[in-house]
N, C-alpha and C. Protein backbone atom coordinates (compact mmCIF):
# COMPACT_ATOMS: atom_id res chain seq x y z
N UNK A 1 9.81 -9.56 -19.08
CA UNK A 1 9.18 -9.71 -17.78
C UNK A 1 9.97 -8.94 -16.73
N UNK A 2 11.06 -8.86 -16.88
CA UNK A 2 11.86 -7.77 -15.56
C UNK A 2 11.72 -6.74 -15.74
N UNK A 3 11.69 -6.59 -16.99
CA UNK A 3 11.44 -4.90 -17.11
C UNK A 3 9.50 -4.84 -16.44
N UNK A 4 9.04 -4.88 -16.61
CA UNK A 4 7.82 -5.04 -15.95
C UNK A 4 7.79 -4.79 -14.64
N UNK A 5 8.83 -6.24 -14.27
CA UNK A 5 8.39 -6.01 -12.76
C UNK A 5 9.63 -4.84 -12.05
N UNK A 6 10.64 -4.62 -12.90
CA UNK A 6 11.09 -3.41 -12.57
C UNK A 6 9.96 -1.53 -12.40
N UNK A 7 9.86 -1.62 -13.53
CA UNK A 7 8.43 -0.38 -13.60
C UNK A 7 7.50 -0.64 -12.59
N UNK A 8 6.96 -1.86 -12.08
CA UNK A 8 5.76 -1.88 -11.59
C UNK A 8 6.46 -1.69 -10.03
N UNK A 9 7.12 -2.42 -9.67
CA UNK A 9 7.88 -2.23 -8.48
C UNK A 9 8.22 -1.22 -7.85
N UNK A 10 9.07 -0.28 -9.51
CA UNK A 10 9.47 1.20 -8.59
C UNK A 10 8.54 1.78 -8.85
N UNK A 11 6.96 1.83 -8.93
CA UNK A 11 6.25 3.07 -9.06
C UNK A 11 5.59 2.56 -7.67
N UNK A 12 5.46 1.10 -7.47
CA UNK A 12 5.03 0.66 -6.01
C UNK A 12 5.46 1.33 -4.78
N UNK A 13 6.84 1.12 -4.83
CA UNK A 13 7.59 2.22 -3.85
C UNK A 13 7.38 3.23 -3.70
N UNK A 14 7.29 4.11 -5.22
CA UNK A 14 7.22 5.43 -4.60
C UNK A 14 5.47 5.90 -3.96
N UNK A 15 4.96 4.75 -4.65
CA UNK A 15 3.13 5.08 -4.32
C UNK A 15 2.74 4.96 -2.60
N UNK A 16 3.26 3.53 -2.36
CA UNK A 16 3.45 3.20 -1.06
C UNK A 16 4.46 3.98 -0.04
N UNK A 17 5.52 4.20 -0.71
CA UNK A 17 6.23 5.56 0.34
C UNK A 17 5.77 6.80 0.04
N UNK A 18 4.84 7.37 -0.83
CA UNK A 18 4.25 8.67 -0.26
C UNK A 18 3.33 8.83 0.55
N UNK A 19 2.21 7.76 0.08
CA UNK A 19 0.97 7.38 0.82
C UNK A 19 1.65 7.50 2.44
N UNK A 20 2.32 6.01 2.43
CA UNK A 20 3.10 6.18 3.80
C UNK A 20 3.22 7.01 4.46
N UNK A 21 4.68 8.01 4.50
CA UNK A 21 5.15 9.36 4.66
C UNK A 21 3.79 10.25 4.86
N UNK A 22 2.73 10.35 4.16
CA UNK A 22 1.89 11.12 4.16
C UNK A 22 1.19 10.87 5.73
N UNK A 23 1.03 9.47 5.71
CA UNK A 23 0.16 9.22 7.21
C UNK A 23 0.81 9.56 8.20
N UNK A 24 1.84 9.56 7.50
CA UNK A 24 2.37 9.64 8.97
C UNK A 24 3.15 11.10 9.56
N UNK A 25 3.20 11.98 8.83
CA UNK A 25 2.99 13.15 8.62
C UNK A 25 1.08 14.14 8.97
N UNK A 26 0.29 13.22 8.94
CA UNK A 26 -0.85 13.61 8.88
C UNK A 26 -1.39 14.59 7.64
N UNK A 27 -0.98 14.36 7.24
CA UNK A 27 -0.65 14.98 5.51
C UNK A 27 -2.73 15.59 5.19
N UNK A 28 -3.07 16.78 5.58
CA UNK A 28 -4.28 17.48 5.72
C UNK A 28 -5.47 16.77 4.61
N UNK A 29 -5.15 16.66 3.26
CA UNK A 29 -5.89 16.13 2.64
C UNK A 29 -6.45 14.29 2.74
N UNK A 30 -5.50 13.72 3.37
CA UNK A 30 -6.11 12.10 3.63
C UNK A 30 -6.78 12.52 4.97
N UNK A 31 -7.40 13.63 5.95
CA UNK A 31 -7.96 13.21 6.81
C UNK A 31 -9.39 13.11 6.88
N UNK A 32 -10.38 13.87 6.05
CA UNK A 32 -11.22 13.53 5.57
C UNK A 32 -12.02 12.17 5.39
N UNK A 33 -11.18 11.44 4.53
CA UNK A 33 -11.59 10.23 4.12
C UNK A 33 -11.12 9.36 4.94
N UNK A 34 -10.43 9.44 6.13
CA UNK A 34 -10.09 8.73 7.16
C UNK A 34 -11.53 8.53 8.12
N UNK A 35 -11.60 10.17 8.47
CA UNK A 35 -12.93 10.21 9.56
C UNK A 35 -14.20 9.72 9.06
N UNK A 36 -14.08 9.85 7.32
CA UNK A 36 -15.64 8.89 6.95
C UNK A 36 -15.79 7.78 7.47
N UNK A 37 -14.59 7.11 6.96
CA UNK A 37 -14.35 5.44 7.19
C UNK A 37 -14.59 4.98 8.62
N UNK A 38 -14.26 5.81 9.41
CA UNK A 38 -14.32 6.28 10.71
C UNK A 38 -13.14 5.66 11.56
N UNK A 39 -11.61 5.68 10.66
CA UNK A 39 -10.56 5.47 11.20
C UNK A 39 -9.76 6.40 12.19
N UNK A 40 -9.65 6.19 13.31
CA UNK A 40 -8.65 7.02 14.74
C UNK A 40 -7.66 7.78 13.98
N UNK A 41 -7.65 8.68 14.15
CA UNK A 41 -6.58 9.62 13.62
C UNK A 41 -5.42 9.46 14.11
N UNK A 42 -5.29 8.66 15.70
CA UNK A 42 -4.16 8.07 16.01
C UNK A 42 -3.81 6.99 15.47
N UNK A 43 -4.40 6.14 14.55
CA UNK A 43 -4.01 5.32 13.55
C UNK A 43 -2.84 5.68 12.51
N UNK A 44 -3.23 6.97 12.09
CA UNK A 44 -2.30 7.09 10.89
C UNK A 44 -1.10 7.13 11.08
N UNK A 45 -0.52 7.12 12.70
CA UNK A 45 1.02 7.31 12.36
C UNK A 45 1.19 5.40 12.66
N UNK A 46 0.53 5.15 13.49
CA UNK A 46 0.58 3.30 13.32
C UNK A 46 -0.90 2.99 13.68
N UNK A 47 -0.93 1.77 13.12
CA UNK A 47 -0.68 0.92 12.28
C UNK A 47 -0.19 1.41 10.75
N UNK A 48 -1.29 2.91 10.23
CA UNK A 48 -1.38 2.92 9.05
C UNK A 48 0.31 3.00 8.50
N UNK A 49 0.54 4.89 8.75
CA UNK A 49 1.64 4.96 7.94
C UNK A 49 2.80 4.05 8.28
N UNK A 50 3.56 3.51 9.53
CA UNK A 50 4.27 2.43 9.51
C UNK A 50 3.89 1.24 8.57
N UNK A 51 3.17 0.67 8.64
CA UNK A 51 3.41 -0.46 7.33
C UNK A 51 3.04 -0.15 6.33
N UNK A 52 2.46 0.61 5.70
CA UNK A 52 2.92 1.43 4.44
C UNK A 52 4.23 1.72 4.34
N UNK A 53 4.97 2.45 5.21
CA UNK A 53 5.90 2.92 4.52
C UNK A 53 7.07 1.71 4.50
N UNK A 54 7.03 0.87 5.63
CA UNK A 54 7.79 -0.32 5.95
C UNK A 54 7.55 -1.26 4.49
N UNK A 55 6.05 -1.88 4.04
CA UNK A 55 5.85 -2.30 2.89
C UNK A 55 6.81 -1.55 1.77
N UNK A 56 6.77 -0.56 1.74
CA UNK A 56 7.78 0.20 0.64
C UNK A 56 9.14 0.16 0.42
N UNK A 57 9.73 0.14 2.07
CA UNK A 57 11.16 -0.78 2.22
C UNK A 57 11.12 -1.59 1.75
N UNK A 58 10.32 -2.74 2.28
CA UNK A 58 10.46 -4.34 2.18
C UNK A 58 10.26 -4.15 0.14
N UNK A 59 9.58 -3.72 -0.29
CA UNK A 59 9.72 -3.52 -1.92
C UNK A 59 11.29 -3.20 -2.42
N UNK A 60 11.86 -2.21 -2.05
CA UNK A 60 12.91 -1.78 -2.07
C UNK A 60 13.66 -3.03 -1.87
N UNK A 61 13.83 -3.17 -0.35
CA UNK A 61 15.13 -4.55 -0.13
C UNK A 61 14.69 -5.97 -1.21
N UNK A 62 13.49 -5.76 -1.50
CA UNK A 62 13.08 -7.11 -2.34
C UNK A 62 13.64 -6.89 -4.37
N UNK A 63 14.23 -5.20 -4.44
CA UNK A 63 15.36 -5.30 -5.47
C UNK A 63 15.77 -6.57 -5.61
N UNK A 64 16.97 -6.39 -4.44
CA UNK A 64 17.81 -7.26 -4.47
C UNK A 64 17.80 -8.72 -3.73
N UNK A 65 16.90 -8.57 -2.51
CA UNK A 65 16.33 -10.06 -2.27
C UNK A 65 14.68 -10.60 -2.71
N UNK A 66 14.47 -11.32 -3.40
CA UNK A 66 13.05 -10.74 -4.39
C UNK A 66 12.07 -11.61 -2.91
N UNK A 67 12.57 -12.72 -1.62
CA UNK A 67 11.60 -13.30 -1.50
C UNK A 67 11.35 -11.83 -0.23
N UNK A 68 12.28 -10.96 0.11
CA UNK A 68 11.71 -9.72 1.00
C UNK A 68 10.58 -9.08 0.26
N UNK A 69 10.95 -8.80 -1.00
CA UNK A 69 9.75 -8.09 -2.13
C UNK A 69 8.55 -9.06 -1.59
N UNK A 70 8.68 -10.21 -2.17
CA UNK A 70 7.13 -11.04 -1.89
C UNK A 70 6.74 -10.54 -0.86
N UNK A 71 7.28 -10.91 -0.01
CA UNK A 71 6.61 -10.89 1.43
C UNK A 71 5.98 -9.61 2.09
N UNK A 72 6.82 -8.32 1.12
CA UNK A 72 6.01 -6.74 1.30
C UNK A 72 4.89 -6.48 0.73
N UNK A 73 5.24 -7.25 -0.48
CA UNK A 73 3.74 -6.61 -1.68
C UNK A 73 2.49 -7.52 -0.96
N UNK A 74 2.78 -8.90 -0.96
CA UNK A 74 1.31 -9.47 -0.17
C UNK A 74 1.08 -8.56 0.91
N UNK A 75 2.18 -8.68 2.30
CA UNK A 75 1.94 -7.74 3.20
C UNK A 75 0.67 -6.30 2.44
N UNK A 76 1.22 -5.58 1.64
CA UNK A 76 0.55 -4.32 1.39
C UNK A 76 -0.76 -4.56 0.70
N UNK A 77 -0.95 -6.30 0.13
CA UNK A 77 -1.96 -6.87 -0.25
C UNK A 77 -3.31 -6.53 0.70
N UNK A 78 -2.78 -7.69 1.46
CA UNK A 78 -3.58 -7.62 2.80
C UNK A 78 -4.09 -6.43 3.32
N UNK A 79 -3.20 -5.13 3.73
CA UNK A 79 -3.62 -4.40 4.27
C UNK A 79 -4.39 -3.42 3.56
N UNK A 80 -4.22 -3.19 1.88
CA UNK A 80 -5.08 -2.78 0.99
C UNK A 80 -6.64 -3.64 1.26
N UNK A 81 -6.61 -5.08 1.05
CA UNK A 81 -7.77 -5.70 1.36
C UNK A 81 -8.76 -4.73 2.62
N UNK A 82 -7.80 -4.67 4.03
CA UNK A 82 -8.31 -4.15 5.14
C UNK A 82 -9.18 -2.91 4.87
N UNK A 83 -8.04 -1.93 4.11
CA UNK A 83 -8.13 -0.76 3.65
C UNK A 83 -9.41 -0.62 3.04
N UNK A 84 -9.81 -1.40 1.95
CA UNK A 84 -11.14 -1.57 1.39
C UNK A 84 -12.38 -2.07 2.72
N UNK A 85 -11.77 -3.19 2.64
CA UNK A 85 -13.37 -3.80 3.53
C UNK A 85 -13.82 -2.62 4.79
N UNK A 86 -12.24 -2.04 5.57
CA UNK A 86 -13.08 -1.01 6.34
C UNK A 86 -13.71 0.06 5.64
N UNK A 87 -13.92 0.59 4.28
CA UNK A 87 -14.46 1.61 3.99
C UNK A 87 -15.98 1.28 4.37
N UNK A 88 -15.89 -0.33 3.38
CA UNK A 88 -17.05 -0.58 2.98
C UNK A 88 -17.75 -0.86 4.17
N UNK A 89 -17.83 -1.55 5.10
CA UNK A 89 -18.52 -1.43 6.62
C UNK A 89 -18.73 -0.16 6.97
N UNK A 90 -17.75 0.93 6.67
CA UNK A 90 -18.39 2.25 6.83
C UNK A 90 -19.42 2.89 6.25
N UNK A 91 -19.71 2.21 4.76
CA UNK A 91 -20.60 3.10 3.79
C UNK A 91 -19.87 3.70 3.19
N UNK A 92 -18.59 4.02 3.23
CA UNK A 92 -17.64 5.26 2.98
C UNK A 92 -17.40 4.90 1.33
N UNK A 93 -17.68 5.14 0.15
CA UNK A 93 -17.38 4.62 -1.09
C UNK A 93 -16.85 6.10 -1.63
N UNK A 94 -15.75 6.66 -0.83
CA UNK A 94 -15.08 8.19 -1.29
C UNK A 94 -14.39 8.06 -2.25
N UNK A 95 -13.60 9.22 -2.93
CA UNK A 95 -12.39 9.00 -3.41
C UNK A 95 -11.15 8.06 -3.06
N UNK A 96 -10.77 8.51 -1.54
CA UNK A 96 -10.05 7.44 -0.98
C UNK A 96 -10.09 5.97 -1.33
N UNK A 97 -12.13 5.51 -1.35
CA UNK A 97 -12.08 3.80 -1.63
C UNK A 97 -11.26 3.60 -2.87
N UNK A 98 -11.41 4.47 -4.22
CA UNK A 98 -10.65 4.77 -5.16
C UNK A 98 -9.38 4.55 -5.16
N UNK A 99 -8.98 4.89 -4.41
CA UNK A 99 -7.41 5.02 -4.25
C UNK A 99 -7.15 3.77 -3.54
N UNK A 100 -7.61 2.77 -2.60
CA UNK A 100 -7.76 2.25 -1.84
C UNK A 100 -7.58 1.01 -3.08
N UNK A 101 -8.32 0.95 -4.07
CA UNK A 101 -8.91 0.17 -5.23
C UNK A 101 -7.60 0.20 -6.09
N UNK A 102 -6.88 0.95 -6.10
CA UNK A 102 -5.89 1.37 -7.21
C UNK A 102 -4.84 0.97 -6.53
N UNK A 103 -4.13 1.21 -5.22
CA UNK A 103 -3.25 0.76 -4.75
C UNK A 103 -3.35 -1.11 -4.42
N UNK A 104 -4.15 -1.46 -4.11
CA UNK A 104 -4.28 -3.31 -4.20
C UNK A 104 -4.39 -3.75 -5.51
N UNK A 105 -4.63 -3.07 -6.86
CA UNK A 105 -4.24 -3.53 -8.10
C UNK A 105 -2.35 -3.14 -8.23
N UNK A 106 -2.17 -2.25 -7.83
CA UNK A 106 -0.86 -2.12 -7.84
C UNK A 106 -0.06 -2.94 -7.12
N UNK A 107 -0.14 -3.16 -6.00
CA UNK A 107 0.25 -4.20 -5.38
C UNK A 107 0.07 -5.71 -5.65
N UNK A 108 -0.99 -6.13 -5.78
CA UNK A 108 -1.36 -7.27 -6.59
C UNK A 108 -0.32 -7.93 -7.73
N UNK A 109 -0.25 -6.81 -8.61
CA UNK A 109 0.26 -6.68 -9.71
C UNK A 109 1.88 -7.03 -9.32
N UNK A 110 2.81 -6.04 -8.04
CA UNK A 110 3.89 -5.83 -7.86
C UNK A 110 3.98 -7.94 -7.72
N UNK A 111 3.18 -7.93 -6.63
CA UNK A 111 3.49 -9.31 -5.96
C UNK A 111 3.81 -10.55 -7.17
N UNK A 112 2.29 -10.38 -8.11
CA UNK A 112 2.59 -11.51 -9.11
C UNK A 112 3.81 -11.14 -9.97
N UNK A 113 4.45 -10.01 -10.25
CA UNK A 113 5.59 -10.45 -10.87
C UNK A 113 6.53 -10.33 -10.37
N UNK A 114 6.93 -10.38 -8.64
CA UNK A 114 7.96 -10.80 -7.89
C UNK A 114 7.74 -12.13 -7.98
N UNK A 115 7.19 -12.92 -8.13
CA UNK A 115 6.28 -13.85 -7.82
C UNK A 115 7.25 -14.85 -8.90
N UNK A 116 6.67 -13.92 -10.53
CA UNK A 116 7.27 -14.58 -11.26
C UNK A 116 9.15 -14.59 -11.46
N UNK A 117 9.01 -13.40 -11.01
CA UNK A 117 11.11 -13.44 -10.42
C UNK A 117 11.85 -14.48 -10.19
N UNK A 118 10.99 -14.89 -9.09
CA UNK A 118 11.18 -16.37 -8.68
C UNK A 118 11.59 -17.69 -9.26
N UNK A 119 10.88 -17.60 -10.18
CA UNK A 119 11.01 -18.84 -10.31
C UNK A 119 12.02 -19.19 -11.64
């Protein structure tokens, strides 16, 4: 089980700190699927890429303190949830929702076996 939530953890990080980094960079290829959704392009440096990339810390510091981990991966839970439901109010079912879909299984995933760390 650690090894698990080791793998799943560090690929979390690096998924969530590129994504991150990317928004907040304005990184040319996520803007597209931003303007479908019909998200502010002044979004991407906050709300978006800040707690993305902050979620990716809080993964990181949750190495070594696992209840910081919890509290990032739900965090990135949630905002994956957001991430989805605003597509879908848009109509927007792009690649992005894809990705959108893939990162809250990843996260999901990170959380339940910080989860199980625990205990």
């Amino acid at each position: 089980m650690h090894t698990a939530y080791l793998v799943v953890t560090l690929i979390a990080i690096a998924f969530n700190g590129f994504s991150g980094v990317a928004a907040l960079a304005h990184f040319a290829p996520i803007i597209p699927g931003m303007e479908a959704a019909g998200v502010p392009l002044s979004w991407l440096t906050f709300p978006i890429g800040t707690l993305k990339t902050l979620g990716a810390l809080g993964l990181v510091v949750g190495l070594w303190i696992p209840g910081i981990g919890l509290a990032a991966a739900a965090g990135l839970v949630i905002f994956f949830v957001c991430a989805m439901y605003t597509h879908v109010l848009a109509d927007d079912i792009s690649p992005q929702f894809g990705l959108a879909s893939l990162f809250l299984a990843l996260n999901a995933a990170t959380f339940a076996l910080t989860l199980g760390q625990l205990r």
